[in-house]
N, C-alpha and C. Protein backbone atom coordinates (compact mmCIF):
# COMPACT_ATOMS: atom_id res chain seq x y z
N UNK A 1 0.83 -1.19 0.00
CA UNK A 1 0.00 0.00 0.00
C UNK A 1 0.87 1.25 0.00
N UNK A 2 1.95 1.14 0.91
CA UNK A 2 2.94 2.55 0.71
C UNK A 2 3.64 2.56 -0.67
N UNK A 3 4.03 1.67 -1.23
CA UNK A 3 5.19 1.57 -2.70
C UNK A 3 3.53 2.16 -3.50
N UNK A 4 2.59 1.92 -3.60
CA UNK A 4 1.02 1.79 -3.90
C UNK A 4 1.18 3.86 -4.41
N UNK A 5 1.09 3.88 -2.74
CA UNK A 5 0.75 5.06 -2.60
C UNK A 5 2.05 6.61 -2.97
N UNK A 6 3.17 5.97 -2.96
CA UNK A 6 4.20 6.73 -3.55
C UNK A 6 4.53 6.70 -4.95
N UNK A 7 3.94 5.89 -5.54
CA UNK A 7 3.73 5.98 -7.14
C UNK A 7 2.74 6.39 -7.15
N UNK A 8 1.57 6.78 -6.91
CA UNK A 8 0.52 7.67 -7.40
C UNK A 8 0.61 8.97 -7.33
N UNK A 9 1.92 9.60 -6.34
CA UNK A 9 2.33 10.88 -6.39
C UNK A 9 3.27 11.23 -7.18
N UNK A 10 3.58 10.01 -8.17
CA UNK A 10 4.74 10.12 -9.39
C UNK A 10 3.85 10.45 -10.95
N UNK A 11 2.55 9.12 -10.68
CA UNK A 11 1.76 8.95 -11.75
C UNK A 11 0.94 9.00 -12.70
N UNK A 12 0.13 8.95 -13.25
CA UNK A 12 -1.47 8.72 -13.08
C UNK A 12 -1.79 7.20 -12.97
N UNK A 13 -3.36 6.58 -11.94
CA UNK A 13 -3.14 5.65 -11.49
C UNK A 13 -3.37 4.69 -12.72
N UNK A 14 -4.11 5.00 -13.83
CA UNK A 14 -4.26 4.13 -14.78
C UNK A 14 -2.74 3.67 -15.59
N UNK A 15 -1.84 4.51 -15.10
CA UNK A 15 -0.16 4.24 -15.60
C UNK A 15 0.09 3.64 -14.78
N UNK A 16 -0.04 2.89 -13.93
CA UNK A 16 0.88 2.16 -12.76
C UNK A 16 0.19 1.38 -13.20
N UNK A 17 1.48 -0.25 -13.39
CA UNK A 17 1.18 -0.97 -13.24
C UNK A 17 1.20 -2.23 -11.79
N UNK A 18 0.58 -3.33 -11.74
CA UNK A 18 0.97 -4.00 -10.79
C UNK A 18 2.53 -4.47 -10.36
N UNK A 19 3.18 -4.53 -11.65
CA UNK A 19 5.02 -5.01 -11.98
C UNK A 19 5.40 -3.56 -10.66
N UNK A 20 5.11 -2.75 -11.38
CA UNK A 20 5.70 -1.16 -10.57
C UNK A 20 5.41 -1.38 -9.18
N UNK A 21 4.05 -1.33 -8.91
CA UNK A 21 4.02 -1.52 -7.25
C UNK A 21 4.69 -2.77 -6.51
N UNK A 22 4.76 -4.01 -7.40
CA UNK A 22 5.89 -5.00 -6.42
C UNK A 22 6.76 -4.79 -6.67
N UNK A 23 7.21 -4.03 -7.87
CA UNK A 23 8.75 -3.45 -7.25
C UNK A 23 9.30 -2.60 -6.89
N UNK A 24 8.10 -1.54 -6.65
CA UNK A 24 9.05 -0.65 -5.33
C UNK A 24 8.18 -1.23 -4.27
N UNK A 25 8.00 -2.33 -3.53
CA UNK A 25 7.28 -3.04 -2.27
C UNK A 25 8.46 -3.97 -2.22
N UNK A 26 8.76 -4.27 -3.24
CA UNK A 26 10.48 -5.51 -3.26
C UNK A 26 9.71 -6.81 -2.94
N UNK A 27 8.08 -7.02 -3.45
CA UNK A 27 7.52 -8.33 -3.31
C UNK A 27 7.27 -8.88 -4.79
N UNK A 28 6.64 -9.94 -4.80
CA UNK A 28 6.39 -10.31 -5.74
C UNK A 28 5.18 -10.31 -6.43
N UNK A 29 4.90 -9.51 -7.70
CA UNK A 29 3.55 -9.78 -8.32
C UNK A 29 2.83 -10.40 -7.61
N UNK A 30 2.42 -12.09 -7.53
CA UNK A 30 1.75 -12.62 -6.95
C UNK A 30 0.76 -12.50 -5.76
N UNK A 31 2.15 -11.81 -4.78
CA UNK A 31 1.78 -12.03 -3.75
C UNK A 31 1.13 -10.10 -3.59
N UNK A 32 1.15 -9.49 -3.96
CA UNK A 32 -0.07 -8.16 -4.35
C UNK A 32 -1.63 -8.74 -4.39
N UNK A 33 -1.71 -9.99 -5.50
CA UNK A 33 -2.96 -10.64 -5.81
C UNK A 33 -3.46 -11.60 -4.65
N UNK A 34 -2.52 -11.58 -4.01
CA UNK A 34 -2.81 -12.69 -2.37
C UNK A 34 -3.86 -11.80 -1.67
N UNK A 35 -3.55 -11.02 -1.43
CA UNK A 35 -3.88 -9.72 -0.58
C UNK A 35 -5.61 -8.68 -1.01
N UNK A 36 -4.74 -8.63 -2.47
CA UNK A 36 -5.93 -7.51 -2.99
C UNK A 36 -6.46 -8.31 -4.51
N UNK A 37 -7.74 -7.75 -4.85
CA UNK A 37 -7.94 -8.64 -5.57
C UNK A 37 -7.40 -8.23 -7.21
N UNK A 38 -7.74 -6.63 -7.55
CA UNK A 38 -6.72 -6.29 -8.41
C UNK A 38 -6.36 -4.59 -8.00
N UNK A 39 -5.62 -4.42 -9.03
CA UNK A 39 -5.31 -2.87 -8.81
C UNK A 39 -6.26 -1.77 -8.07
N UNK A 40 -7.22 -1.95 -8.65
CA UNK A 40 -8.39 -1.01 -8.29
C UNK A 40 -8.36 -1.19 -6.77
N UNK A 41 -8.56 -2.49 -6.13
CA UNK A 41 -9.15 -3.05 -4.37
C UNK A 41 -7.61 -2.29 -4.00
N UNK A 42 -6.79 -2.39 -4.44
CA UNK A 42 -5.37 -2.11 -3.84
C UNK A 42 -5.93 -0.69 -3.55
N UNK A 43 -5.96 -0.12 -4.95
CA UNK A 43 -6.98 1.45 -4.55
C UNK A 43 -7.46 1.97 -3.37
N UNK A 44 -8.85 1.51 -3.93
CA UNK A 44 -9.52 1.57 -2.11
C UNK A 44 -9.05 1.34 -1.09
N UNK A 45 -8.45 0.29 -1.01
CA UNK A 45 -7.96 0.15 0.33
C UNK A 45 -6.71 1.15 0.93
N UNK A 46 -6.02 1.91 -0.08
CA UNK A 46 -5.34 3.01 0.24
C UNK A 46 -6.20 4.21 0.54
N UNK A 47 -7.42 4.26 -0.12
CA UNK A 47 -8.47 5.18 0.05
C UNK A 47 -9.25 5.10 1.63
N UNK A 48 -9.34 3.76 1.63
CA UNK A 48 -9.71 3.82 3.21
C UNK A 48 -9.06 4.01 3.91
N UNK A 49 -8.14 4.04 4.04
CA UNK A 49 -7.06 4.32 5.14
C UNK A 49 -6.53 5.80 5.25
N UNK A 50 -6.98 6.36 4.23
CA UNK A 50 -6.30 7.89 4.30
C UNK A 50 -7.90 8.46 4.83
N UNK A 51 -9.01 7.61 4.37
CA UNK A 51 -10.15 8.46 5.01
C UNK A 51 -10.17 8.01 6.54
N UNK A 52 -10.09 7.07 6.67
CA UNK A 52 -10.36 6.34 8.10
C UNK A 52 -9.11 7.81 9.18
N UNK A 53 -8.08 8.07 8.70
CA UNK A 53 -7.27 9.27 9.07
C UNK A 53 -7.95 10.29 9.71
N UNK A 54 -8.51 10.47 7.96
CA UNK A 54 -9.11 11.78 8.15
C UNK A 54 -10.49 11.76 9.20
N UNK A 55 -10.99 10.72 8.94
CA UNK A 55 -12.37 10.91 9.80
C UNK A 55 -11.97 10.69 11.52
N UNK A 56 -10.56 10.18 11.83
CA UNK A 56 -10.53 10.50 13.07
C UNK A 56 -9.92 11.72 13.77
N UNK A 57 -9.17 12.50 12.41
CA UNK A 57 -9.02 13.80 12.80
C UNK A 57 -10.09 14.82 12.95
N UNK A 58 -11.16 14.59 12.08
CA UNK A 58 -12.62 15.73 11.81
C UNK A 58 -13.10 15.36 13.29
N UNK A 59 -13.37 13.72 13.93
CA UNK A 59 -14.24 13.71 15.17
C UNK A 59 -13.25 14.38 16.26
N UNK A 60 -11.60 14.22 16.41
CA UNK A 60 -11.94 14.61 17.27
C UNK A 60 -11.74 16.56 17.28
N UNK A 61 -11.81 16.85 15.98
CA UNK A 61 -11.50 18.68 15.94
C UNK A 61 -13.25 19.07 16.77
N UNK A 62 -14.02 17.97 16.00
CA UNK A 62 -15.38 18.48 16.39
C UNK A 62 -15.74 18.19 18.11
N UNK A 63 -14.77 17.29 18.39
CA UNK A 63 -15.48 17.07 19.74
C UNK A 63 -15.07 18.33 20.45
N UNK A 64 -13.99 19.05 20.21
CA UNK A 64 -14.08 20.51 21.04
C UNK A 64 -14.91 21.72 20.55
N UNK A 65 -16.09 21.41 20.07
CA UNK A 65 -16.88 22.75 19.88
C UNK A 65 -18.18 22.82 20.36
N UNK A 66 -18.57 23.19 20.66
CA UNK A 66 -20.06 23.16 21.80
C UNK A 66 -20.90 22.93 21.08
N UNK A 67 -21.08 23.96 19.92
CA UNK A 67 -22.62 24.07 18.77
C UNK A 67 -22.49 23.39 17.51
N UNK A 68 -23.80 23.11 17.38
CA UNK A 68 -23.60 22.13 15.98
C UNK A 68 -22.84 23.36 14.66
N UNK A 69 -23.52 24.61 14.87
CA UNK A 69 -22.74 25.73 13.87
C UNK A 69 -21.04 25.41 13.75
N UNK A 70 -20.56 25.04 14.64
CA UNK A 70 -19.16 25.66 14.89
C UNK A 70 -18.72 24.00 14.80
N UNK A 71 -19.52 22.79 15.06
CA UNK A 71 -18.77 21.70 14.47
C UNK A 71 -18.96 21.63 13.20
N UNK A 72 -19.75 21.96 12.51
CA UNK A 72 -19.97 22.11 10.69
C UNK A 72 -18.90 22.75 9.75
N UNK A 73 -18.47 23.96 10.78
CA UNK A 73 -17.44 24.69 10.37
C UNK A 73 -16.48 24.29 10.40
N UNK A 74 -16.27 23.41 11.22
CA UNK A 74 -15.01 22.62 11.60
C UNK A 74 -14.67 21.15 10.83
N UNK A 75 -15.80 20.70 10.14
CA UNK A 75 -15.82 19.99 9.26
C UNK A 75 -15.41 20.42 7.18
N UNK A 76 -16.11 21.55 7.16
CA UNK A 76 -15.95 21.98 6.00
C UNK A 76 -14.74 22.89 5.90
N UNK A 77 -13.67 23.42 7.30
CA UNK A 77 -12.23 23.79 7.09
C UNK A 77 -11.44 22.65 7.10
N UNK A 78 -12.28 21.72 7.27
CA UNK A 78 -10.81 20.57 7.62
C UNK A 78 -10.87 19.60 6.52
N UNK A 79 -12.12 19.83 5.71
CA UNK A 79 -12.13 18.81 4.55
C UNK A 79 -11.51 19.84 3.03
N UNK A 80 -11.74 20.90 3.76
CA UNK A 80 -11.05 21.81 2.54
C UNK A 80 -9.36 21.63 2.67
N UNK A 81 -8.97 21.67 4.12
CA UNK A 81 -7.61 21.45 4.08
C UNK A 81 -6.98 19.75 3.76
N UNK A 82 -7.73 18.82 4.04
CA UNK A 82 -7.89 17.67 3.72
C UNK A 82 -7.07 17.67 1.96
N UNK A 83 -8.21 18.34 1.53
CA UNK A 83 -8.14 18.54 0.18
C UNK A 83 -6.84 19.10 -0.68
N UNK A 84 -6.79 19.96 0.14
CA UNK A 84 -5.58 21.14 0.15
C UNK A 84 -4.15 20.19 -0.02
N UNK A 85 -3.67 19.98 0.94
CA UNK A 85 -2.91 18.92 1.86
C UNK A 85 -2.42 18.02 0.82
N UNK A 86 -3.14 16.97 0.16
CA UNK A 86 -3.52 15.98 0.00
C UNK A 86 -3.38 16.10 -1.67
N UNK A 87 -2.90 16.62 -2.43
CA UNK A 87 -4.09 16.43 -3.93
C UNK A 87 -3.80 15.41 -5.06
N UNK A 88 -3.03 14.23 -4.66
CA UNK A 88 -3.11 12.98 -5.19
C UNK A 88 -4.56 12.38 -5.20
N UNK A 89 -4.68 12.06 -3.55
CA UNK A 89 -6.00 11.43 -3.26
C UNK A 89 -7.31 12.86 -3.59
N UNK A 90 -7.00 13.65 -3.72
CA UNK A 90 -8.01 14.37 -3.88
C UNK A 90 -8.47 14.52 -5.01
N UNK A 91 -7.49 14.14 -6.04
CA UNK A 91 -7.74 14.17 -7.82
C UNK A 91 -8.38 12.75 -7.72
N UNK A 92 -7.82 11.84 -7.30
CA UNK A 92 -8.37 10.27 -6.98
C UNK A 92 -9.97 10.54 -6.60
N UNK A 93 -9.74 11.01 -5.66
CA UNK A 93 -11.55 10.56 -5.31
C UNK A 93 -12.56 11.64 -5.57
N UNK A 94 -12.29 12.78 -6.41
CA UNK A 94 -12.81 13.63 -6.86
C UNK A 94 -13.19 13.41 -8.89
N UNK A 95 -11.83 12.84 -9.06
CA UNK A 95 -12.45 12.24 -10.33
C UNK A 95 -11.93 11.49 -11.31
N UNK A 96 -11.63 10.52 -10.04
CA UNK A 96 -10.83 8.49 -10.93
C UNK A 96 -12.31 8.05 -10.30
N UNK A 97 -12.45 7.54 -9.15
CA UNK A 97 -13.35 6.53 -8.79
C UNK A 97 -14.36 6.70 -8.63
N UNK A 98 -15.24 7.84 -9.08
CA UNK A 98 -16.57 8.03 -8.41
C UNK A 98 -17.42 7.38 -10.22
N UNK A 99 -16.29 7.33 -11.03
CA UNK A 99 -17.11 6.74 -12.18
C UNK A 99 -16.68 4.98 -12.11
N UNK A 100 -16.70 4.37 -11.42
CA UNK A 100 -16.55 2.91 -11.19
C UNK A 100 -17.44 2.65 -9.88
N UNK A 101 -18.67 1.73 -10.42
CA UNK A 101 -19.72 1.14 -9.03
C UNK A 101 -19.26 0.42 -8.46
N UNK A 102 -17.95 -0.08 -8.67
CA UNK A 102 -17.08 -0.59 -7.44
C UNK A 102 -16.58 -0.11 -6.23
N UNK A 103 -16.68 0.95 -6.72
CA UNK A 103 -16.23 1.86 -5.51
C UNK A 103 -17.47 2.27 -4.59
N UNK A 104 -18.56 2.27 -4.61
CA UNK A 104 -19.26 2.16 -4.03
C UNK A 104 -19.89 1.65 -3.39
N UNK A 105 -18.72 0.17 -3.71
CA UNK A 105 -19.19 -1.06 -2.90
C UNK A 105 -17.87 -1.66 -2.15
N UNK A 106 -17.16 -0.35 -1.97
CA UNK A 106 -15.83 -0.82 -1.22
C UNK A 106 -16.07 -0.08 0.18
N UNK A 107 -14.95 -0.58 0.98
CA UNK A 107 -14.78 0.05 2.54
C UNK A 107 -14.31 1.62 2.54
N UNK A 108 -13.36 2.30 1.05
CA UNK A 108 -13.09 3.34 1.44
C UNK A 108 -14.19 4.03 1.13
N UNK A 109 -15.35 3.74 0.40
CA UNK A 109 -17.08 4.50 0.55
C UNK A 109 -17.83 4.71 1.96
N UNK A 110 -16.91 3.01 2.29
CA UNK A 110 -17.89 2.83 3.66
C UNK A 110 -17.43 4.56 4.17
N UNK A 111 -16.53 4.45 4.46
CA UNK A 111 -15.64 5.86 5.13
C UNK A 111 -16.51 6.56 5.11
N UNK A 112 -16.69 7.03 3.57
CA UNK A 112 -17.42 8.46 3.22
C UNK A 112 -18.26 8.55 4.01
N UNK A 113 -19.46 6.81 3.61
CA UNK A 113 -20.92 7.42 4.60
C UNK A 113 -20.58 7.64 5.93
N UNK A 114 -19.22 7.37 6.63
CA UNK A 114 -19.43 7.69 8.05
C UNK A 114 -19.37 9.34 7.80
N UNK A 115 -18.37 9.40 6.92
CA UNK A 115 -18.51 11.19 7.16
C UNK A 115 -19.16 11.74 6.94
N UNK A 116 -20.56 11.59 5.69
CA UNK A 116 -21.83 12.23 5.56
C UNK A 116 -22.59 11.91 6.75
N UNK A 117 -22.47 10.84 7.30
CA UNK A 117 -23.54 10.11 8.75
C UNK A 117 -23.14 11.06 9.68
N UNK A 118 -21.48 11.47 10.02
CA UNK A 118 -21.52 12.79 11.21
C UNK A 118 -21.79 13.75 10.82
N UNK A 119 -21.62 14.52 9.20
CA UNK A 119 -22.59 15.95 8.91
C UNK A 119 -23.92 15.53 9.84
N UNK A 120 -24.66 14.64 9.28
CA UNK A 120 -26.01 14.43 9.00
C UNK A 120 -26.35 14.49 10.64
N UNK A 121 -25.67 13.98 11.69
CA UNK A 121 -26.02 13.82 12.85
C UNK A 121 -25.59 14.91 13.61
N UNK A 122 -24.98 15.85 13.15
CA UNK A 122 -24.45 17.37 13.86
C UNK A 122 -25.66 18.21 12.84
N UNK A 123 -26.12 17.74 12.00
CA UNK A 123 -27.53 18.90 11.26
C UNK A 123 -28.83 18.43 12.80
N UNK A 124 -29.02 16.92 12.53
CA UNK A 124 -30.08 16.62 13.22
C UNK A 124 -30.06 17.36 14.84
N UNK A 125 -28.84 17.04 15.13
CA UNK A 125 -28.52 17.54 17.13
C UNK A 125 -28.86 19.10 16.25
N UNK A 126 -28.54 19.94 15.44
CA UNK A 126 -28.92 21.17 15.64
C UNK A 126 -30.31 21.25 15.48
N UNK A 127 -30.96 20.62 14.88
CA UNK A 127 -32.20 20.64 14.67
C UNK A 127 -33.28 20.66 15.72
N UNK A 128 -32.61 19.66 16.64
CA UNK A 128 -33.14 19.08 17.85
C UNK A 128 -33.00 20.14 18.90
N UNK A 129 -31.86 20.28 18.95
CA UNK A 129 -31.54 22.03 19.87
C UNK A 129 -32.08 23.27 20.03
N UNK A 130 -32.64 23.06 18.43
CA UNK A 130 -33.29 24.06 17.93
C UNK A 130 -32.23 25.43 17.56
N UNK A 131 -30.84 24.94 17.50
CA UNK A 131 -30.20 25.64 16.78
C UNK A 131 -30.02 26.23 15.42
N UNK A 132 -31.10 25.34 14.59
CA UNK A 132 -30.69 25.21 13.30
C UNK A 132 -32.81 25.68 13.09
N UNK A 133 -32.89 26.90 11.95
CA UNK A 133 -34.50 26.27 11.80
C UNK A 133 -35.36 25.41 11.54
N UNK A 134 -36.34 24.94 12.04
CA UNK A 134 -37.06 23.62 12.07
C UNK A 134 -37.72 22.91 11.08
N UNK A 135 -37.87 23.75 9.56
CA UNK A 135 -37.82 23.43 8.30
C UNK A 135 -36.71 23.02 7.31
N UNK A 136 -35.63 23.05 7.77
CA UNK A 136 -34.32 22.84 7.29
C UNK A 136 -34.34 21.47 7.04
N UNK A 137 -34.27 21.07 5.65
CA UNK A 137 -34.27 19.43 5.63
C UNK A 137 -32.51 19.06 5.66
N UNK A 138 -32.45 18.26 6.79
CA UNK A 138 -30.85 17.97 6.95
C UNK A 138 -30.76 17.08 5.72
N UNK A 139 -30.91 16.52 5.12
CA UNK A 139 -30.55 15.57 4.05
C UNK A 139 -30.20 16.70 3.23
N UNK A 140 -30.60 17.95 2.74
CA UNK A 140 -30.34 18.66 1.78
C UNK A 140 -29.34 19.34 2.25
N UNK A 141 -29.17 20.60 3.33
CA UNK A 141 -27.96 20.90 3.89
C UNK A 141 -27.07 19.93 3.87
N UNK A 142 -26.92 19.04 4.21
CA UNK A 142 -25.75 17.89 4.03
C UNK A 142 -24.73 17.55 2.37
N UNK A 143 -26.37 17.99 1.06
CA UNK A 143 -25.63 17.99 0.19
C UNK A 143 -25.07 19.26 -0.44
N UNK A 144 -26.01 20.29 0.45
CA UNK A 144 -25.37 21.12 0.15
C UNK A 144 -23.66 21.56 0.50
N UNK A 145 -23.50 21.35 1.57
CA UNK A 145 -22.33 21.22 2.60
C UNK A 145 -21.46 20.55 1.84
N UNK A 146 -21.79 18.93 1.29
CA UNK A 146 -20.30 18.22 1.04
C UNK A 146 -20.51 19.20 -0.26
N UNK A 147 -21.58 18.89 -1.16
CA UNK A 147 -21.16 19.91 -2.49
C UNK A 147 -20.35 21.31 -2.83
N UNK A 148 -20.81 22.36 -1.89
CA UNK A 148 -19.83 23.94 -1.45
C UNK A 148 -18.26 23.06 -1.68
N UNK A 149 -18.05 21.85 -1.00
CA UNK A 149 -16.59 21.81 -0.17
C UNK A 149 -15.53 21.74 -1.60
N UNK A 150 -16.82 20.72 -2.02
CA UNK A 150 -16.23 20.06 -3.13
C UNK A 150 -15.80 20.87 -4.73
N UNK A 151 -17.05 21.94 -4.91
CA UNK A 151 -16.67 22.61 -6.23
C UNK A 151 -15.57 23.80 -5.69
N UNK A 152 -15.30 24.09 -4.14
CA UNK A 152 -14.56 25.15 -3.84
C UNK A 152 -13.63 24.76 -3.96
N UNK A 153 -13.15 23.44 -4.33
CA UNK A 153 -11.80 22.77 -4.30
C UNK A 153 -11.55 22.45 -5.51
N UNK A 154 -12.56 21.95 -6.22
CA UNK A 154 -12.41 21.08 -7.93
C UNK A 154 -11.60 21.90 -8.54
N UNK A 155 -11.52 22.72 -9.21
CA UNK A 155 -10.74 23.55 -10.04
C UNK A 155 -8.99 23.92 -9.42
N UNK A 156 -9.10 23.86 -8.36
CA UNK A 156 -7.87 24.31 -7.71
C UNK A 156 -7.30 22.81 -7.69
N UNK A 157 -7.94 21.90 -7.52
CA UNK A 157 -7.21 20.54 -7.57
C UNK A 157 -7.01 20.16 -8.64
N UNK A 158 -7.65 20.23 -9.89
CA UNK A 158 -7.39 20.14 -11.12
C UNK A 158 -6.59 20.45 -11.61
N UNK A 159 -6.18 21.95 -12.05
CA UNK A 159 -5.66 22.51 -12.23
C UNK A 159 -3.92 23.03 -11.32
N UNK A 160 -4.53 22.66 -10.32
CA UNK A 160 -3.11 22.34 -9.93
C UNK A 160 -2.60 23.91 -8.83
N UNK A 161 -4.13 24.69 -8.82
CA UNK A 161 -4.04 26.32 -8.37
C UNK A 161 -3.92 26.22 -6.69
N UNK A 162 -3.54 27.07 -6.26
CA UNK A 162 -3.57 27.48 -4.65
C UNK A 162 -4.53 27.62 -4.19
N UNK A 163 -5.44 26.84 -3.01
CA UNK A 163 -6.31 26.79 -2.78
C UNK A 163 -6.22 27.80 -1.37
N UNK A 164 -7.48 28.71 -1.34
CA UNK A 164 -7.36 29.71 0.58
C UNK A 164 -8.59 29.19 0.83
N UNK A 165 -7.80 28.17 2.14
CA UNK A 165 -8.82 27.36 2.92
C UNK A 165 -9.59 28.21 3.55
N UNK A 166 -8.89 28.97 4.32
CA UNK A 166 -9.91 30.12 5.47
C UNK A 166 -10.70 30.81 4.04
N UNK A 167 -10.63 31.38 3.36
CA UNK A 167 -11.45 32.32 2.45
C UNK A 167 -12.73 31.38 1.87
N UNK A 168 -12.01 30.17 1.61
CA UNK A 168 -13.36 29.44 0.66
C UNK A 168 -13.98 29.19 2.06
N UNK A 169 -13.46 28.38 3.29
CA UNK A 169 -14.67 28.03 4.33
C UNK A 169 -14.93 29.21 5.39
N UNK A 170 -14.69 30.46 5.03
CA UNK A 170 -15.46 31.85 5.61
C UNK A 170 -16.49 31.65 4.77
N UNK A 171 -16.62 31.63 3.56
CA UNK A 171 -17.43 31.78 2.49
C UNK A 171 -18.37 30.32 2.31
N UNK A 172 -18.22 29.45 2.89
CA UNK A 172 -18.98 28.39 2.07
C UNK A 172 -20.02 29.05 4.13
N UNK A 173 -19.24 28.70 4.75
CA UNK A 173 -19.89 28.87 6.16
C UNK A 173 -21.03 30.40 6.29
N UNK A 174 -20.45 30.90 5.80
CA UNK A 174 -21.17 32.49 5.88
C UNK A 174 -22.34 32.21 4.82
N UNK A 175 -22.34 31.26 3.77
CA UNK A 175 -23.28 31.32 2.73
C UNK A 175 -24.68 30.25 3.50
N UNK A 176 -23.59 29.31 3.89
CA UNK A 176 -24.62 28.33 4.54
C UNK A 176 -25.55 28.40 5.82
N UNK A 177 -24.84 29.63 6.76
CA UNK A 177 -25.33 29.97 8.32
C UNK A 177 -26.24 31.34 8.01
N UNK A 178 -25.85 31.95 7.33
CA UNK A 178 -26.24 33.38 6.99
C UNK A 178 -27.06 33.91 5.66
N UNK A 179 -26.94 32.96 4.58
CA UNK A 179 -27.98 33.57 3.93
C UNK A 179 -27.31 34.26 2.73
N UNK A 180 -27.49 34.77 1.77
CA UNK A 180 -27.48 35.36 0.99
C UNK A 180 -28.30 36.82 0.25
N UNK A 181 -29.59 36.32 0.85
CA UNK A 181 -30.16 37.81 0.97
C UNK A 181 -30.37 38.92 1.71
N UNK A 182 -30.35 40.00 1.12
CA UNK A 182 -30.33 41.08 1.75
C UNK A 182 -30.83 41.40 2.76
């Protein structure tokens, strides 16, 4: 998974072959296919592990904030810097695997839904608090939320541009808590 994951910061992943990853792992072909079932599972399973990371850094940034406002915020700066940080896996799971239904039936998805499942359960506790207004359908804020994170990043990850974490999540947060009209 590391020889895996240090050629994809050389590559693109459809250029790597399996030969390449057992030999910078110093194993043998074979024994890659022992393990994983082909290139792609090797994938994911590098994908889960960098989310499984990340999702224990987001719980515990969020466990120090009192209000569901200010853990949301703390979710959408840290997935922007995630992003930031990161932009191998961020070109990866922004737009290699989301066109393969395999991936949606792997463990590094599982990931995801945990991380839409804690948006979704920091919308509901606000809801419940009555922090949040009581018509607010959390399923939609939620897509709105991962969506903001995601097009504030697409182009800058693409392209390869400087992303300002604080500016895009002042702005995705101020759009989402506050409104837009006058």
């Amino acid at each position: 998974m590391k020889a895996f994951s240090v050629l994809m910061k050389e590559k693109d992943f459809h250029s790597i072959t399996t030969a390449e990853i057992a030999g910078n792992a110093k194993v043998t072909e074979g024994l890659i296919y022992k393990y994983f079932k082909d290139k792609k599972d090797l994938l994911y399973q590098v994908l889960n592990d960098h989310f499984a990371d990340f999702l224990e850094k987001i719980k515990a940034r969020v466990a120090n904030e009192k209000s569901c406002a200010a853990q949301l915020e703390v979710i959408i700066f840290s997935s922007l810097e995630s992003y930031a940080e990161d932009r191998v896996f961020s070109k990866i799971l922004l737009l290699e695997v989301r066109n393969s239904l395999e991936y949606f039936n792997s463990c590094a998805y599982g990931m995801v839904r945990d991380y839409a499942g804690t948006i979704l359960g920091i919308i509901e506790d606000g809801l419940k608090n009555k922090e949040f207004k009581s018509d607010t359908d959390p399923y939609l804020l939620r897509k709105v939320i991962l969506g903001s994170i995601e097009h504030a990043c697409l182009g800058e990850i693409i392209f390869g541009r400087e992303l300002d974490i604080d500016q895009a999540s002042k702005g995705i947060t101020n759009i989402v808590f506050n409104g837009v009209k006058a």
